[in-house]
Protein backbone atom coordinates (compact mmCIF):
# COMPACT_ATOMS: atom_id res chain seq x y z
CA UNK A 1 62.72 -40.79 116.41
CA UNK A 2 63.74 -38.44 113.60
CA UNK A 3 63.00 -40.81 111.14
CA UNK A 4 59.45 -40.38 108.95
CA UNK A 5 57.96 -42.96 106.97
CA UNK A 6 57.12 -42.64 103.11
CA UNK A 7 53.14 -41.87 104.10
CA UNK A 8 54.44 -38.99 106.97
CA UNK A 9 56.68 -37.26 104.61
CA UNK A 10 54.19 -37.02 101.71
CA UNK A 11 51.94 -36.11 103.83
CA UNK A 12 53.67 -33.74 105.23
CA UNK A 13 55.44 -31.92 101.91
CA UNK A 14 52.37 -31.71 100.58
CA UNK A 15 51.04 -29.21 103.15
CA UNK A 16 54.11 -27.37 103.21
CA UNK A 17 53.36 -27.11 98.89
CA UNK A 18 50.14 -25.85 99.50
CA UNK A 19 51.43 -22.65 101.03
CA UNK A 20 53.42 -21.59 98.48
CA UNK A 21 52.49 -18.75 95.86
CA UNK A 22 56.02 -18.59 93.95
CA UNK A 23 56.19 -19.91 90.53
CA UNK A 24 58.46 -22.98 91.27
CA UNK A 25 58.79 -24.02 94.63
CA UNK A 26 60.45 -27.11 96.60
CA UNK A 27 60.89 -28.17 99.79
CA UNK A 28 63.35 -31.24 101.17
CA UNK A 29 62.64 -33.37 104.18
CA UNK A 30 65.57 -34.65 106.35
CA UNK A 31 65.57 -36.84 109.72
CA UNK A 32 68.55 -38.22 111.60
CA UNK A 33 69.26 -40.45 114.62
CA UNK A 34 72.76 -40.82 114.99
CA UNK A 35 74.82 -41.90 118.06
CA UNK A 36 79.14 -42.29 118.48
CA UNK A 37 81.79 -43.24 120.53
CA UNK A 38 85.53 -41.95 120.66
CA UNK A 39 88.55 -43.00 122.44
CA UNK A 40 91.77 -41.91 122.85
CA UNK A 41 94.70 -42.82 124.67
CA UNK A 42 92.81 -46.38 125.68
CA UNK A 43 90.22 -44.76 127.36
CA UNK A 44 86.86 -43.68 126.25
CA UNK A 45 86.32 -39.55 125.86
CA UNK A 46 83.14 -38.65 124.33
CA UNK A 47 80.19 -40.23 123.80
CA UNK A 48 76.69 -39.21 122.58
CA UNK A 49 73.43 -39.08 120.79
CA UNK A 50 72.03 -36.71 118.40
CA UNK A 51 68.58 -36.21 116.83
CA UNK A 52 67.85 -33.99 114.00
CA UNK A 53 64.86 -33.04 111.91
CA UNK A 54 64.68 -30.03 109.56
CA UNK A 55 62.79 -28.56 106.28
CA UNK A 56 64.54 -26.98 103.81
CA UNK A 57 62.33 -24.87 101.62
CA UNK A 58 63.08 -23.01 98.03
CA UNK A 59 60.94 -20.22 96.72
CA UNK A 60 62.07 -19.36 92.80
CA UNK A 61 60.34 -16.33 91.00
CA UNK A 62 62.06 -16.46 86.82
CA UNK A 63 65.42 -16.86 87.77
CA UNK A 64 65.24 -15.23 90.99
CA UNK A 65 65.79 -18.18 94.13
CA UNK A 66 65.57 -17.98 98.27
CA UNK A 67 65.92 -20.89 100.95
CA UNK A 68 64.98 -21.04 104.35
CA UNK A 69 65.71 -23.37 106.84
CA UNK A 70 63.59 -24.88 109.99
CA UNK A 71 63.62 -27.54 112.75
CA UNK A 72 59.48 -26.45 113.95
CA UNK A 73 56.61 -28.29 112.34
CA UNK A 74 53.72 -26.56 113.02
CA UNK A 75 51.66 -24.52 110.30
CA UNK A 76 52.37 -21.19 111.23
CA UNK A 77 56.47 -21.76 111.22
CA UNK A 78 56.04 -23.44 108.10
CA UNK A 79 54.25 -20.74 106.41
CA UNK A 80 56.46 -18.28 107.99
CA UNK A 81 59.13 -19.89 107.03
CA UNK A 82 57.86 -19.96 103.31
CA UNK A 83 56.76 -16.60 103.13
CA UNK A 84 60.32 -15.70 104.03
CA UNK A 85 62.01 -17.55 101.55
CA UNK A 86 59.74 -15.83 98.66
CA UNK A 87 60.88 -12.45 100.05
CA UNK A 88 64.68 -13.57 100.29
CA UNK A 89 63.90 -14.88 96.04
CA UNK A 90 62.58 -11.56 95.09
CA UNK A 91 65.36 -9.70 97.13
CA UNK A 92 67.92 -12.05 95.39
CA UNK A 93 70.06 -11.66 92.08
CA UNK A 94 68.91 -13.63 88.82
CA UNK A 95 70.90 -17.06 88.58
CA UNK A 96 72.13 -17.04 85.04
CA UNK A 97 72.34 -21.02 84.84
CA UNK A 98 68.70 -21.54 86.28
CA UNK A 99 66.83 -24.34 84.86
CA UNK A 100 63.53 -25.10 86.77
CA UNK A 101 62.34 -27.73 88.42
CA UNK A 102 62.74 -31.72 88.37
CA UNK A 103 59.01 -33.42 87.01
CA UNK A 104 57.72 -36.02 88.35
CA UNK A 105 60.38 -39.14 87.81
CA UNK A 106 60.17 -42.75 88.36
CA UNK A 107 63.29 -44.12 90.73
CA UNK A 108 64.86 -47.63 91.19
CA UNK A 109 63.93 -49.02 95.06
CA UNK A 110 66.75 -48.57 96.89
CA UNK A 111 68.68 -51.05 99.62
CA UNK A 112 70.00 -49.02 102.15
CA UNK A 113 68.29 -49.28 105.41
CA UNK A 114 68.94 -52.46 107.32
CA UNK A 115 67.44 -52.92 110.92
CA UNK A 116 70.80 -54.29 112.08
CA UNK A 117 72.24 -50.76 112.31
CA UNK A 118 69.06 -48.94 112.82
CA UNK A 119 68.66 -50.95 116.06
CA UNK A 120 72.35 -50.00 117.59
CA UNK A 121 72.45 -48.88 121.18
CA UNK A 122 75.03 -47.33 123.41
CA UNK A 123 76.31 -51.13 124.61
CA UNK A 124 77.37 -52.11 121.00
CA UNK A 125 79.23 -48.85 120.85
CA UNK A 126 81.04 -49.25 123.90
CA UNK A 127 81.89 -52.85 122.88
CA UNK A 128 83.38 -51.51 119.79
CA UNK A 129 85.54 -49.51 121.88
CA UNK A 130 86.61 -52.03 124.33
CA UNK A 131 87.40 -54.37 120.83
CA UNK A 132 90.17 -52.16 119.90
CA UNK A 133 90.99 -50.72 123.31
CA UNK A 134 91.80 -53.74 125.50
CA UNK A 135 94.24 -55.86 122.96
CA UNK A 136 95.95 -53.04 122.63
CA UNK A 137 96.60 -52.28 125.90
CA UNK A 138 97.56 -55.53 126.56
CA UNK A 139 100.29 -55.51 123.81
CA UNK A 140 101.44 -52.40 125.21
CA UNK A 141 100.19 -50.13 122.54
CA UNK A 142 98.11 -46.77 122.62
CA UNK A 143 94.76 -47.11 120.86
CA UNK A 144 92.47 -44.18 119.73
CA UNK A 145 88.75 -44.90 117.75
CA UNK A 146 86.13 -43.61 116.62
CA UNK A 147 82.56 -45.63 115.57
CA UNK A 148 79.13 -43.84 114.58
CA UNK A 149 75.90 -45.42 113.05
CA UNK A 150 73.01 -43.56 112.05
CA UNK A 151 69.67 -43.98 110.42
CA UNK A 152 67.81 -41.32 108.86
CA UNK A 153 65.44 -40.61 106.04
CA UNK A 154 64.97 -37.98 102.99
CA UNK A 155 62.05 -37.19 101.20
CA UNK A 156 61.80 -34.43 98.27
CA UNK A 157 58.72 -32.82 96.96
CA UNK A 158 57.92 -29.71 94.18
CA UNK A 159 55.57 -27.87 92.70
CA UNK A 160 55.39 -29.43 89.56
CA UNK A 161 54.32 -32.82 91.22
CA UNK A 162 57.98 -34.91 92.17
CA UNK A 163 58.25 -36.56 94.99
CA UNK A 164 60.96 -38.87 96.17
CA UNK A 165 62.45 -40.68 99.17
CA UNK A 166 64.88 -42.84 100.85
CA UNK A 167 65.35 -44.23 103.84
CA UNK A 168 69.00 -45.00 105.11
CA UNK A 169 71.51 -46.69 107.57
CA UNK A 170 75.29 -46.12 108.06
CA UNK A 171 77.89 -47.37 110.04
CA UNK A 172 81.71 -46.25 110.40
CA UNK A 173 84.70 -47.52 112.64
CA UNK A 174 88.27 -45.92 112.59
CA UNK A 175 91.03 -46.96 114.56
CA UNK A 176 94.60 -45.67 115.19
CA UNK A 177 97.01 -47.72 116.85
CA UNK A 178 100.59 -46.39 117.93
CA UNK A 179 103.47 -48.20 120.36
CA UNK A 180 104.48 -46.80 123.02
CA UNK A 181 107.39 -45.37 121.70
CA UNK A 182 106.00 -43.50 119.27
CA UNK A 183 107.58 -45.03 116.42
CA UNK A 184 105.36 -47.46 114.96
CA UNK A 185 101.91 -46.83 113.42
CA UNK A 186 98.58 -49.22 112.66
CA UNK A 187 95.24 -47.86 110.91
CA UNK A 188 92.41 -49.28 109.60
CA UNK A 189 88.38 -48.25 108.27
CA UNK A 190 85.03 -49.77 107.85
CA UNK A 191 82.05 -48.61 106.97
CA UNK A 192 78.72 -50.44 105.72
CA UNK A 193 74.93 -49.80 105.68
CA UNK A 194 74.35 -53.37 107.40
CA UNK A 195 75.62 -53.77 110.67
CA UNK A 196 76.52 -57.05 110.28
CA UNK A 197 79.44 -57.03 107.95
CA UNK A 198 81.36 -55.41 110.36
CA UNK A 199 83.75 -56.99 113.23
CA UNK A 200 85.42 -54.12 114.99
CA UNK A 201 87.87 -57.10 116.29
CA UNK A 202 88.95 -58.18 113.37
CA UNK A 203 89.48 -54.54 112.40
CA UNK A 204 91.29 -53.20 115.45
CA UNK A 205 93.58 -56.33 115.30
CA UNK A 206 94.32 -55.31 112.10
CA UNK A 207 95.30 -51.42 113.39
CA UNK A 208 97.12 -53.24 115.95
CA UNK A 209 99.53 -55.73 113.87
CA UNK A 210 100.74 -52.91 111.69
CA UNK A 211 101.32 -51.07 115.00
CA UNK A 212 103.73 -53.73 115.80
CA UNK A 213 105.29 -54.33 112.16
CA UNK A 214 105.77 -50.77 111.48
CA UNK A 215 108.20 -50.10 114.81
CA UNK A 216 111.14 -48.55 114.00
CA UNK A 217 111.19 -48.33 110.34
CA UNK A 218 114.25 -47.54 108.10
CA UNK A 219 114.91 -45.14 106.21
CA UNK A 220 115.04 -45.73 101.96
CA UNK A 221 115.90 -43.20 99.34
CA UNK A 222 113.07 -41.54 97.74
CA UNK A 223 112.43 -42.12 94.06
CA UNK A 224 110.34 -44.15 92.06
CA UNK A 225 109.03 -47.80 93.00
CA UNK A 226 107.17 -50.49 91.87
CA UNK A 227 103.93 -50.28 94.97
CA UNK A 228 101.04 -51.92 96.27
CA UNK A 229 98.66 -49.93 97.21
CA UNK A 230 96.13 -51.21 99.87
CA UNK A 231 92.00 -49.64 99.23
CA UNK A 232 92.38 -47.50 100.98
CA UNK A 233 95.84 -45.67 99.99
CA UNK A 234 94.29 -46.32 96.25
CA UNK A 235 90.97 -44.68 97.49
CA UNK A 236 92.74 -41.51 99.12
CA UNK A 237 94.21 -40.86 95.57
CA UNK A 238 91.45 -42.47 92.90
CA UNK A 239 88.42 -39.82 94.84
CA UNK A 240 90.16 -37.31 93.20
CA UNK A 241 90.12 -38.93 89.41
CA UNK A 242 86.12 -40.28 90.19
CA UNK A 243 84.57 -36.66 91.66
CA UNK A 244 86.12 -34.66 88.68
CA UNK A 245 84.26 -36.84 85.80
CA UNK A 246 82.02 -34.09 84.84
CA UNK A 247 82.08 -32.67 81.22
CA UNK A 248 81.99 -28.77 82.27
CA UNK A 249 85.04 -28.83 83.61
CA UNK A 250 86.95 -31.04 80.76
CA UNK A 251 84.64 -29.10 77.66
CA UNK A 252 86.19 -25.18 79.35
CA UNK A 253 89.76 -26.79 79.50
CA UNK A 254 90.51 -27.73 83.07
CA UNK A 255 90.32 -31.21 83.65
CA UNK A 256 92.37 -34.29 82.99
CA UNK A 257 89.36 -34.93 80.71
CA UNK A 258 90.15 -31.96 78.38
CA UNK A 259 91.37 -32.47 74.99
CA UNK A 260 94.55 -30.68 74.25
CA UNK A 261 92.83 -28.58 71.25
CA UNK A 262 89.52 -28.31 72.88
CA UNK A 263 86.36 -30.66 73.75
CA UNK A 264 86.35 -33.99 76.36
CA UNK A 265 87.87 -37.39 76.02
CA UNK A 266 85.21 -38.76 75.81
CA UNK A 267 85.84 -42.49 73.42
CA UNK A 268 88.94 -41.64 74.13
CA UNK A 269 91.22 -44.72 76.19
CA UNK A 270 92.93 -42.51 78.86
CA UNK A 271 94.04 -45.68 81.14
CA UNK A 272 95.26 -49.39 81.28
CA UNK A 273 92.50 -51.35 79.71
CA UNK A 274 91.92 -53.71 82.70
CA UNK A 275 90.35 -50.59 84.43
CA UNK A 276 86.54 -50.53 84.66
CA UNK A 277 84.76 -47.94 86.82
CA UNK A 278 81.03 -47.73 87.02
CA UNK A 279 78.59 -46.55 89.67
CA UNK A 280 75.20 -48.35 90.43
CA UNK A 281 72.99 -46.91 93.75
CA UNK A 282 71.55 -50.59 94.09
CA UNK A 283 74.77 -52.60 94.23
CA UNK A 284 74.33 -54.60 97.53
CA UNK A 285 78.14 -53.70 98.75
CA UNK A 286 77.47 -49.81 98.38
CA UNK A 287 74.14 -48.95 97.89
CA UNK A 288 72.91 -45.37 97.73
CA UNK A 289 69.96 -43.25 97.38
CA UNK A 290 68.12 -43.82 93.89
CA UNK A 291 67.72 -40.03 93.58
CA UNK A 292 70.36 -37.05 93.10
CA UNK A 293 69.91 -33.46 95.06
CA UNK A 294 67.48 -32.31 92.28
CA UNK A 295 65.71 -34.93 92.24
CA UNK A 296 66.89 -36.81 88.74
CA UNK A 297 66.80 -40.36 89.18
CA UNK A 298 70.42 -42.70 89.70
CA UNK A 299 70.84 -45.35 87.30
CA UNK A 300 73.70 -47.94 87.02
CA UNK A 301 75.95 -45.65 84.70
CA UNK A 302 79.82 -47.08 82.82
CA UNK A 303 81.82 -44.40 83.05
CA UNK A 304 85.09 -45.99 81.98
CA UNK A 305 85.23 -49.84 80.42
CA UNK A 306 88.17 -50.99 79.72
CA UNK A 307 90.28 -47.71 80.28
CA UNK A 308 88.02 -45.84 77.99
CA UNK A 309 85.63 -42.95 78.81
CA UNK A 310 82.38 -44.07 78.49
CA UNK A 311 80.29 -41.51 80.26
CA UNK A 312 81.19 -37.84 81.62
CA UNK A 313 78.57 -36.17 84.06
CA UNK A 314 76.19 -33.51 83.16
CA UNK A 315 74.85 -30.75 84.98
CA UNK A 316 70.86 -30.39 83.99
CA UNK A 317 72.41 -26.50 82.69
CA UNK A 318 75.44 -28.19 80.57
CA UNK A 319 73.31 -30.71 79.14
CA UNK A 320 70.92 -27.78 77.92
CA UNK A 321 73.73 -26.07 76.63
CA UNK A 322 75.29 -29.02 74.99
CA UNK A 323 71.71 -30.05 73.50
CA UNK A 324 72.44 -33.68 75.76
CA UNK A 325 70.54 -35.10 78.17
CA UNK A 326 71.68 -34.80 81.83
CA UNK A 327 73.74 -37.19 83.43
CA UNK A 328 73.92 -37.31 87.18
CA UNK A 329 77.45 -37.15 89.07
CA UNK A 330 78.63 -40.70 90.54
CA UNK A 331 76.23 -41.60 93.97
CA UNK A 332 79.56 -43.96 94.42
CA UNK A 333 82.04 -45.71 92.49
CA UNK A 334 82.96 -49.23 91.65
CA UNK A 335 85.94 -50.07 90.03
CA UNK A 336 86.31 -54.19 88.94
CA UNK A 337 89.21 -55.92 90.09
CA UNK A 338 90.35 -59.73 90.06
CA UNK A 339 90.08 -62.70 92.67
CA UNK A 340 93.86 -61.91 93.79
CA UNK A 341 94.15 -61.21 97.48
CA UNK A 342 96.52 -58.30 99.06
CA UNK A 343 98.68 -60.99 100.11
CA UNK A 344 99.12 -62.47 96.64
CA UNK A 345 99.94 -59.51 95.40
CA UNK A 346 102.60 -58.83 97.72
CA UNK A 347 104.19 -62.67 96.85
CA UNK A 348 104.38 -61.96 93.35
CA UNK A 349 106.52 -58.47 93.65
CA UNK A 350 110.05 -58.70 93.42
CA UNK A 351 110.82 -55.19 94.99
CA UNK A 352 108.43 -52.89 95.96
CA UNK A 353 106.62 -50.07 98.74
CA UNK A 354 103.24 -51.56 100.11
CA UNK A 355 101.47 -48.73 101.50
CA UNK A 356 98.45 -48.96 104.17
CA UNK A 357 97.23 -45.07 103.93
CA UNK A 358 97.51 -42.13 102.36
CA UNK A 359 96.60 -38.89 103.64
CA UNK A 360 96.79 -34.83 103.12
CA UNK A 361 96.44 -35.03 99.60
CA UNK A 362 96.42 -31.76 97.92
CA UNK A 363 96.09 -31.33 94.14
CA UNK A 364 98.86 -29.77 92.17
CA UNK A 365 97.36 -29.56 88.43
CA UNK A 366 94.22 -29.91 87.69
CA UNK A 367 94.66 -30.67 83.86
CA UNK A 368 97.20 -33.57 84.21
CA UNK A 369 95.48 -34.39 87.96
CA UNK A 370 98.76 -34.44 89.55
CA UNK A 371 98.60 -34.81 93.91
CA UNK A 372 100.42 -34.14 96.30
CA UNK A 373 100.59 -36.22 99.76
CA UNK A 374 102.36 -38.30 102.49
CA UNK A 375 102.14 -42.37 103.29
CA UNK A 376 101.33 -42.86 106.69
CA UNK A 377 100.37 -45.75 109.53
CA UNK A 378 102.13 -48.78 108.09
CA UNK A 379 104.68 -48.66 104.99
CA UNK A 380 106.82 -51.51 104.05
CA UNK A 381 109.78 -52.60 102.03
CA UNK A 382 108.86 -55.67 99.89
CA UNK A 383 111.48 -57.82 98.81
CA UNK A 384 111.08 -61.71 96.43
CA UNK A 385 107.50 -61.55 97.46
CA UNK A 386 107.99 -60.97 100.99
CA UNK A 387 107.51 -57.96 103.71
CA UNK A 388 111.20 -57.22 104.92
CA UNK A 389 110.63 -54.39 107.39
CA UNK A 390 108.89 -50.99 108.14
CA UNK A 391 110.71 -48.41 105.82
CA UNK A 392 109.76 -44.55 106.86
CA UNK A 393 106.96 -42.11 105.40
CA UNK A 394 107.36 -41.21 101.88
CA UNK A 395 105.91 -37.65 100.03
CA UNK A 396 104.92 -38.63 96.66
CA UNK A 397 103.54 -37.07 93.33
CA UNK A 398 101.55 -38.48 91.34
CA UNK A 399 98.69 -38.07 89.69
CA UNK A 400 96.09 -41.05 89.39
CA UNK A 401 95.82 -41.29 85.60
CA UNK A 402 99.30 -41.96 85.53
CA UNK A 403 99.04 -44.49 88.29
CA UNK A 404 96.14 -46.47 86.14
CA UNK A 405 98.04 -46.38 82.90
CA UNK A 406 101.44 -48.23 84.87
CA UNK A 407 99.14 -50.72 86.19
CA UNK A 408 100.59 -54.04 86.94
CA UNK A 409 98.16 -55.93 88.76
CA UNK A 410 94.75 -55.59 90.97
CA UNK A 411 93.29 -57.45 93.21
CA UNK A 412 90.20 -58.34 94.99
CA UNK A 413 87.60 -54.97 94.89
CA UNK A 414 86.65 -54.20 99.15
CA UNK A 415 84.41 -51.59 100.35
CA UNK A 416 85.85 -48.25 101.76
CA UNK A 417 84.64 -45.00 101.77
CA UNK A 418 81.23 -45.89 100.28
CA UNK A 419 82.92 -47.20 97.39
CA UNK A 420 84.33 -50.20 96.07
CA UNK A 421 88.00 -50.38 94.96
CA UNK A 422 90.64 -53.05 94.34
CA UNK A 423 94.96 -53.18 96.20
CA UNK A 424 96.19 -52.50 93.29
CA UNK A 425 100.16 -53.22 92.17
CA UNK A 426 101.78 -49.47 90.16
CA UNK A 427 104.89 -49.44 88.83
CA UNK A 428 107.30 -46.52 88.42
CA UNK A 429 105.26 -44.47 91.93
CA UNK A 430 106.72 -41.62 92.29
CA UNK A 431 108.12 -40.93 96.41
CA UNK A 432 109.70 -37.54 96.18
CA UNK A 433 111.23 -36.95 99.79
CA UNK A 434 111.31 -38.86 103.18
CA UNK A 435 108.82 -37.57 105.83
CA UNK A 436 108.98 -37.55 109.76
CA UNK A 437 105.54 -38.13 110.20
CA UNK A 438 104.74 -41.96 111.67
């Protein structure tokens, strides 16, 4: 197995510390047993197993840095490999924003490794398969998949005495379903670190039922519409708003988190005030590593209550410019919600689009965070609470801050995507043209 314990990696880093004669050095541990399944076409195409074990090592002389990477344990490769990387540092140019090394830190213990995943074999896989490829071939639908697990490990380690580690499982199922025809569209995701919250026959029935409510859809006019947006077509768009919270980019002028005359929004109420977003690596629904890349440690951090700003992200060099302390980016993102279900939300809505997916999402503006992007595998004309019929693909624009601020309802938070986020009911969504695509 790929996999290392806490003792073997310590063990390890610390002989692979001892070799090094740079100023600041550290080296990062990684292990990886993975295995997938994909299908296509109702019939299985691939499947496979992969193991993978590397070092990563950094030499850094002043300001001057060099990595090397190896998959052979043994001392000589590892000192070869280090005495390389302190010839690349002293070869390379000075990094201006250089700010040393991590010391020692004290992390949370994290929850991400669950022997329920770590123990998957190549039968479970192929059942997963055969749950979304044989309903669908007996409702005369096309069915393509794909599910991968994996359990791995990281450990960290430095010169100046850090050392950190985490051991973790994952698990992801996709399916598309299609008819025959080609006109109607089902899709649905799951992923988890515990094996057992996930039933790929639930989930591929779910593919497989919008398959069959989305066949032959009508065409509407484009414009703009009250919507509910399932997780998942809220998740394509909100990734966008969460993974651009940092203050760098809002302080120099080119984020949605930039002040018109200059500075952050930070204090500043930028959404509807039933949106709370915060991020915590030991939530039990999407856990995470305790520790970032560099090795500062993840806390539970607000970064919007109540649609204000609570929090921005610092880089460990824009906290020392800002005289702040750092603040790592989001490990992953939960955003509250109510105890309303996706259906409820739908039976409340006089007129509306609810949309399954959305996908190829491109960003327009930065500053205002306007997208870009199409609906896709399942979107439906709503009509005195009810769904009246598969409508086609829409192109929208939009940007996500706008979308929070014309909030109208949310609903019950789910997991996808590693993060937790709420259907959510927007009014005045902005579809700009019909699209082709099913």
């Amino acid at each position: 197995m790929a996999q290392f314990t806490k003792e073997e990696a310590r063990s390890l880093l610390e002989r692979v510390v001892a070799y090094s004669d740079a100023d600041e050095f550290e080296v990062n541990l990684n292990g990886d047993d993975s295995g997938n399944i994909r299908y296509a076409r109702n019939t299985v195409t691939t499947s496979g197993y992969q193991r993978d074990l590397n070092l990563v090592v950094q030499s850094t002389f002043g300001k001057r840095s060099g990595i090397v990477t190896l998959n052979e344990f043994d001392g000589e490769m590892i000192e070869r490999a280090v005495r390389r990387s302190e010839e690349l540092a002293r070869l390379a140019p000075e990094n201006p924003e250089w700010v040393g090394l991590v010391d020692p830190q004290e992390y949370l213990a994290s929850r991400t490794f669950f022997d329920t995943t770590a123990s998957i074999g190549p039968e479970y896989r192929a059942q997963a398969a055969a749950d979304g490829i044989i309903p669908s071939r007996e409702n005369n639908l096309v069915a393509a998949g794909f599910f991968q697990d994996s359990a791995g490990s990281a450990a960290m380690m430095n010169s100046t005495g850090q050392f950190a580690y985490n051991k973790q499982t994952n698990v992801t199922f996709s399916a598309t379903v299609r008819t025959e025809d080609g006109t109607g569209s089902g899709w649905v995701s799951r992923d988890f670190n515990d094996l057992s919250k996930l039933d790929t026959g639930r989930a591929s029935q779910i593919a497989i039922d919008k398959a069959i409510a989305s066949r032959n859809p009508r065409a509407i006019e484009p414009g703009k519409y009250t919507v509910i947006l399932e997780p998942a077509a809220a998740s394509g768009l909100l990734q966008y708003m969460f993974f651009n919270i940092d203050a760098r980019s809002a302080d120099e002028g080119r984020s949605y988190l930039s002040r018109p005359g200059g500075g952050a929004k930070l204090g500043e109420r930028i959404v509807d005030e039933r949106v709370t977003i915060y991020s915590d690596p030991t939530h039990a629904e999407v856990p995470t590593a305790t520790w970032a890349g560099d090795g500062q440690p993840l806390r539970p951090t607000m970064w919007i209550e109540h649609g204000v700003v609570k929090n921005l992200s610092y880089s460990r060099y824009w906290a020392r410019e800002k005289g702040v302390e750092p603040v790592p980016a989001p490990p992953n993102v939960i955003m509250d919600g109510s105890d309303a279900t996706l259906e409820e939300l739908v039976e409340g809505t006089r007129r509306g689009i609810l949309v399954t997916r959305t996908w190829y999402i491109r960003m327009v503006d930065p500053q205002t965070l306007l997208l870009t992007g199409l609906t896709r595998d399942g979107t439906f004309l709503v009509e005195n609470g009810r769904i009246q019929h598969a409508v086609k693909n829409f192109r929208f624009n939009e940007s996500p801050v706008t979308m929070l601020s014309n909030l109208e309802a949310l609903g019950r938070p789910v997991r996808i995507n590693g993060a937790l986020v709420p259907p959510m009911k927007v009014r005045d969504f902005t579809f700009s043209s019909l699209s082709d695509a099913v």
